[in-house]
C-alpha atoms as a PDB file:
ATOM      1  CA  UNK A   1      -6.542  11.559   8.687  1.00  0.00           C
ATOM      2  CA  UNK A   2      -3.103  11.347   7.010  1.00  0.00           C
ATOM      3  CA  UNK A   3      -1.042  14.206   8.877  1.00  0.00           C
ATOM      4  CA  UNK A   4       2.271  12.241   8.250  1.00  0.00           C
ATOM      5  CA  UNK A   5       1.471   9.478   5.707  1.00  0.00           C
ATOM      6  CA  UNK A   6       5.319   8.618   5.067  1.00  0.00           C
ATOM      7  CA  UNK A   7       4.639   5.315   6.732  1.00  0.00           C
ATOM      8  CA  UNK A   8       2.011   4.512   4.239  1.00  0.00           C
ATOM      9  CA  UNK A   9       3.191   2.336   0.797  1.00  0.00           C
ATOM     10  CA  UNK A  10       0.583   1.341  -1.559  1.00  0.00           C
ATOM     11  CA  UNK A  11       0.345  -2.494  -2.151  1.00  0.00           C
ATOM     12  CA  UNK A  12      -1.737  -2.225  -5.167  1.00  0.00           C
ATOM     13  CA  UNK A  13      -3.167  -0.062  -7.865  1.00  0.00           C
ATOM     14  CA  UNK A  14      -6.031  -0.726 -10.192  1.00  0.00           C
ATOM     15  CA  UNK A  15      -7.022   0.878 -13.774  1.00  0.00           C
ATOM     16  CA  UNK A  16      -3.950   1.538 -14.865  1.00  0.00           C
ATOM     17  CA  UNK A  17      -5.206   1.715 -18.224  1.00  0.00           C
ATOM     18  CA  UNK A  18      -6.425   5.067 -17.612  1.00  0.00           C
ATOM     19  CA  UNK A  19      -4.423   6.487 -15.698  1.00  0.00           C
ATOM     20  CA  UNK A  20      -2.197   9.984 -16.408  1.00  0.00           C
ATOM     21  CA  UNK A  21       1.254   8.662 -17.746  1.00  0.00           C
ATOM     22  CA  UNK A  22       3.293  10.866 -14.696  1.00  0.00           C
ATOM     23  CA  UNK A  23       1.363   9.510 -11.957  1.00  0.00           C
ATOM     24  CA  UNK A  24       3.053   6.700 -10.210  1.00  0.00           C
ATOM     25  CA  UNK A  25       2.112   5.267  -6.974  1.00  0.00           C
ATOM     26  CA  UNK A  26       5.379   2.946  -6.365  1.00  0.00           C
ATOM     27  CA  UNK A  27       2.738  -0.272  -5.821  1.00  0.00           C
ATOM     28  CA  UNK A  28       4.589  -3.413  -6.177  1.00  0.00           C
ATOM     29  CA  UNK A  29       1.167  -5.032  -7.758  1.00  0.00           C
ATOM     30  CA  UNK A  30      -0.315  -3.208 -11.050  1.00  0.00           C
ATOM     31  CA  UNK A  31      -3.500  -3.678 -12.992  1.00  0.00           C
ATOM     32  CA  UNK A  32      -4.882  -2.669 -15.888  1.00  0.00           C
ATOM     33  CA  UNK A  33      -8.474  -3.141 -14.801  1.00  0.00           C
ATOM     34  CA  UNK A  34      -9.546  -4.975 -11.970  1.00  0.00           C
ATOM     35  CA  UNK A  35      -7.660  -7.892 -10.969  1.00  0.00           C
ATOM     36  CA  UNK A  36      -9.369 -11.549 -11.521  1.00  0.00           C
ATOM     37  CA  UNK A  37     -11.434 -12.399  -8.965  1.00  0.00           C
ATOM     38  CA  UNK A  38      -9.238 -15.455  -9.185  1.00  0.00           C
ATOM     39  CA  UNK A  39      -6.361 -13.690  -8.104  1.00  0.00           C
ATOM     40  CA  UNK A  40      -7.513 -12.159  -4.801  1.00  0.00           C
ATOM     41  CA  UNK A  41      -6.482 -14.810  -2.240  1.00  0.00           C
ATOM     42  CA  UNK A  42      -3.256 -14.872  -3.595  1.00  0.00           C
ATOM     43  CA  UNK A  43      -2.917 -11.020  -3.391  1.00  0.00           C
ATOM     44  CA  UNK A  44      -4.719 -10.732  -0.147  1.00  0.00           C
ATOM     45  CA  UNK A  45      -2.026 -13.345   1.527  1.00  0.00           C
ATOM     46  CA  UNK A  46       0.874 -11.257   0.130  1.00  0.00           C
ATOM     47  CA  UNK A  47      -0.676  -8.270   1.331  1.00  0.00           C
ATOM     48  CA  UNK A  48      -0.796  -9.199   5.279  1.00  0.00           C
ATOM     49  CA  UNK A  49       2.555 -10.765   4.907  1.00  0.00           C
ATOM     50  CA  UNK A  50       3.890  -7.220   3.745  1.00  0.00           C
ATOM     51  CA  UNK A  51       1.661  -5.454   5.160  1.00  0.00           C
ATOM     52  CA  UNK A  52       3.014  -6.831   8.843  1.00  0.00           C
ATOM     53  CA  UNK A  53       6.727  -6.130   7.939  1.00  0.00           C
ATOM     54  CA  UNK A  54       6.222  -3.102   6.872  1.00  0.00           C
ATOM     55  CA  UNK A  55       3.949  -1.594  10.021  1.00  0.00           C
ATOM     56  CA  UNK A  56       6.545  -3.116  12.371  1.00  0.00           C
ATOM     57  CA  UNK A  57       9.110  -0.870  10.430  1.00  0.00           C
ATOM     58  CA  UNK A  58       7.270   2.097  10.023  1.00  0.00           C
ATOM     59  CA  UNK A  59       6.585   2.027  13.861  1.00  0.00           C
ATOM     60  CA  UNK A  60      10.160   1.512  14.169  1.00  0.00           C
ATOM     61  CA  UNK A  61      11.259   4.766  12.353  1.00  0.00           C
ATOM     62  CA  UNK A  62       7.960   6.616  12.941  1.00  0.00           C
ATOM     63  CA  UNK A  63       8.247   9.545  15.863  1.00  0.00           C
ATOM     64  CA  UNK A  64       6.149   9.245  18.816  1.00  0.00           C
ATOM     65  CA  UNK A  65       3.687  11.750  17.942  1.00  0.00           C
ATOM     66  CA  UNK A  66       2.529   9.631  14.883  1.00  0.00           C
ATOM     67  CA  UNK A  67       2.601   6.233  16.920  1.00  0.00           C
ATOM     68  CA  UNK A  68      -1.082   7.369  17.860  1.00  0.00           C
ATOM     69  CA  UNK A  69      -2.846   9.296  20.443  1.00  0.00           C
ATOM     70  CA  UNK A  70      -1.834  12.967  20.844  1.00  0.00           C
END
Protein backbone atom coordinates (compact mmCIF):
# COMPACT_ATOMS: atom_id res chain seq x y z
CA UNK A 1 0.00 0.00 0.00
CA UNK A 2 2.77 2.31 1.29
CA UNK A 3 5.85 1.40 -1.08
CA UNK A 4 7.27 5.00 -0.64
CA UNK A 5 5.33 6.63 2.24
CA UNK A 6 7.85 9.72 2.52
CA UNK A 7 5.03 11.87 1.28
CA UNK A 8 2.89 10.83 4.13
CA UNK A 9 2.97 13.24 7.61
CA UNK A 10 0.70 12.36 10.34
CA UNK A 11 -1.77 15.19 11.33
CA UNK A 12 -2.75 13.66 14.52
CA UNK A 13 -2.10 11.06 17.14
CA UNK A 14 -4.36 9.76 19.83
CA UNK A 15 -3.59 7.87 23.32
CA UNK A 16 -0.65 9.28 23.99
CA UNK A 17 -1.00 8.33 27.43
CA UNK A 18 0.05 4.96 26.63
CA UNK A 19 2.18 5.13 24.37
CA UNK A 20 6.17 3.80 24.47
CA UNK A 21 8.21 6.99 25.53
CA UNK A 22 10.69 6.57 22.06
CA UNK A 23 7.94 6.43 19.71
CA UNK A 24 7.24 9.69 18.07
CA UNK A 25 5.13 10.23 15.12
CA UNK A 26 6.12 14.10 14.38
CA UNK A 27 2.00 14.94 14.46
CA UNK A 28 1.54 18.55 14.92
CA UNK A 29 -1.86 17.65 17.03
CA UNK A 30 -1.37 15.28 20.28
CA UNK A 31 -3.82 13.63 22.60
CA UNK A 32 -3.82 11.96 25.52
CA UNK A 33 -7.04 10.08 24.91
CA UNK A 34 -9.43 10.85 22.41
CA UNK A 35 -9.94 14.31 21.50
CA UNK A 36 -13.44 16.08 22.61
CA UNK A 37 -15.95 15.46 20.40
CA UNK A 38 -16.12 19.21 20.68
CA UNK A 39 -12.97 19.65 19.10
CA UNK A 40 -13.41 17.76 15.82
CA UNK A 41 -14.65 20.49 13.43
CA UNK A 42 -12.00 22.55 14.41
CA UNK A 43 -9.38 19.77 13.78
CA UNK A 44 -11.08 18.43 10.75
CA UNK A 45 -10.88 22.17 9.05
CA UNK A 46 -7.14 22.36 9.89
CA UNK A 47 -6.67 19.07 8.58
CA UNK A 48 -7.93 19.74 4.79
CA UNK A 49 -6.27 23.06 4.93
CA UNK A 50 -2.87 21.13 5.57
CA UNK A 51 -3.70 18.37 4.25
CA UNK A 52 -4.07 20.31 0.59
CA UNK A 53 -0.64 22.09 0.99
CA UNK A 54 1.01 19.41 1.80
CA UNK A 55 -0.29 16.83 -1.20
CA UNK A 56 0.41 19.66 -3.67
CA UNK A 57 4.07 19.51 -2.27
CA UNK A 58 4.56 16.05 -1.95
CA UNK A 59 3.41 15.69 -5.66
CA UNK A 60 5.79 18.34 -6.32
CA UNK A 61 8.93 16.49 -4.98
CA UNK A 62 7.45 12.98 -5.37
CA UNK A 63 9.05 10.90 -8.58
CA UNK A 64 6.80 9.83 -11.23
CA UNK A 65 6.59 6.33 -10.33
CA UNK A 66 4.85 7.24 -6.97
CA UNK A 67 2.49 9.94 -8.65
CA UNK A 68 0.21 6.75 -9.27
CA UNK A 69 -0.34 4.15 -11.82
CA UNK A 70 2.65 1.94 -12.69
Amino acid sequence: MFEDCAWFAPFLETCTATKLPWAHTGAPRSFEAFPPVEAFDALLAEYRTGARRGYERAAAVAPRSTRGGR
